[in-house]
Protein backbone atom coordinates (compact mmCIF):
# COMPACT_ATOMS: atom_id res chain seq x y z
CA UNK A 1 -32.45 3.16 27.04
CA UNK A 2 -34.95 1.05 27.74
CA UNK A 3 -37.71 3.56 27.47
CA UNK A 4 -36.78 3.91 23.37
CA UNK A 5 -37.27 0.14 23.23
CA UNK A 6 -40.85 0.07 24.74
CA UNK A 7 -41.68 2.79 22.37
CA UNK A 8 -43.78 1.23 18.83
CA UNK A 9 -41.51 2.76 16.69
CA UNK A 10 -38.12 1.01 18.08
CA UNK A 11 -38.20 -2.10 16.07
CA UNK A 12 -38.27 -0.12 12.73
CA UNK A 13 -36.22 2.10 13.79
CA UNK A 14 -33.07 -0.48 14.76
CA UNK A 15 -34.06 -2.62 11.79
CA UNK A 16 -33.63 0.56 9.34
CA UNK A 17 -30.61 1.03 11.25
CA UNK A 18 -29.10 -2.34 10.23
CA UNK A 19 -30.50 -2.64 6.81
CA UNK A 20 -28.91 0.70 6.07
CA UNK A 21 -25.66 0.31 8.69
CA UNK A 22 -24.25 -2.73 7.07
CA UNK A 23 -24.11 -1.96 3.61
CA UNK A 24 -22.14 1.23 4.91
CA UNK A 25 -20.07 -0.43 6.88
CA UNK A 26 -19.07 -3.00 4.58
CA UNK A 27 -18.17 -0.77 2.08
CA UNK A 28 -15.92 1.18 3.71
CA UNK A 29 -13.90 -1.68 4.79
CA UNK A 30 -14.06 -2.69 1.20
CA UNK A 31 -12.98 0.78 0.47
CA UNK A 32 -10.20 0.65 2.88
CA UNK A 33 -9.12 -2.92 1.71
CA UNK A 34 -8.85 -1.50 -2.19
CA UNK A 35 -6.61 1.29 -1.13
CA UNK A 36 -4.28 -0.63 0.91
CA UNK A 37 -4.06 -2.96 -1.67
CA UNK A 38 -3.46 -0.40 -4.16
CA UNK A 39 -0.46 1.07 -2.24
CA UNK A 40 1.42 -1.96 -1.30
CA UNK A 41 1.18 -2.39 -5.32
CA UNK A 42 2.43 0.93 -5.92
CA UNK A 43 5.18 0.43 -3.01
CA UNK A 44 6.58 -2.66 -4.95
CA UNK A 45 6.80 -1.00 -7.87
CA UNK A 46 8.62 1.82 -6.47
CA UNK A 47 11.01 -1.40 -4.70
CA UNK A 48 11.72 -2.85 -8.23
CA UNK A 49 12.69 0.76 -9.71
CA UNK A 50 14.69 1.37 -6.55
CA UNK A 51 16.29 -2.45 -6.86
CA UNK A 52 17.13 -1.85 -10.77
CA UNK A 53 18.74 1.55 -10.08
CA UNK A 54 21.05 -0.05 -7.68
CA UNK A 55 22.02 -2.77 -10.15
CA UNK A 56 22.91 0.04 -12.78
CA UNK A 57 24.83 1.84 -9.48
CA UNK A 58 27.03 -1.33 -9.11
CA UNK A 59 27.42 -2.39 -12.56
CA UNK A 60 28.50 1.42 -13.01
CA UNK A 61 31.06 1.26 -9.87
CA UNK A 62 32.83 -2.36 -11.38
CA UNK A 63 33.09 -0.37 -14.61
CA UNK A 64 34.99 2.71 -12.97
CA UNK A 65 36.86 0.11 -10.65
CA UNK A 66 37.76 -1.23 -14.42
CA UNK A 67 38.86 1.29 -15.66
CA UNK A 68 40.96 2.74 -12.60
CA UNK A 69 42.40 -0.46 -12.00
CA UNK A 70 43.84 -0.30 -15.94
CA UNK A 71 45.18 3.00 -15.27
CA UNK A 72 46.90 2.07 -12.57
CA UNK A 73 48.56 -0.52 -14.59
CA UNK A 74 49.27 1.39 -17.31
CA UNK A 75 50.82 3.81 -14.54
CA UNK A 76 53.40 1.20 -13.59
């Protein structure tokens, strides 16, 4: 390693290496960032479909409880 630093073309070399490393870097984090972001959006959607599907579940089962509950008057 320390022979590539005693060579004259070294500090170019590394300072290429940032200039063109960091941007790169950066955005793939940024990259990674936007699509985690964009699924935990998509997750809470799918939560607030799944929560309002429930609701119409229950209010669905206290009809039919209703409506068995009446029979089973009527019955007696």
């Amino acid at each position: 390693m320390s022979g590539f630093f005693a060579s004259p073309y070294s500090v170019p070399i590394v300072v290429v290496a940032i200039v063109v490393g960091l941007p790169v870097i950066s955005s793939t984090i940024k990259s990674i960032a936007k699509i985690r972001y964009a699924d935990n959006g998509r997750e809470k959607e799918r939560e607030a479909a799944h929560r309002s599907e429930i609701d119409e579940l229950r209010r669905r089962i206290e009809n039919l409880e209703t409506i068995v509950l009446d029979l089973e008057r009527k019955v007696r």
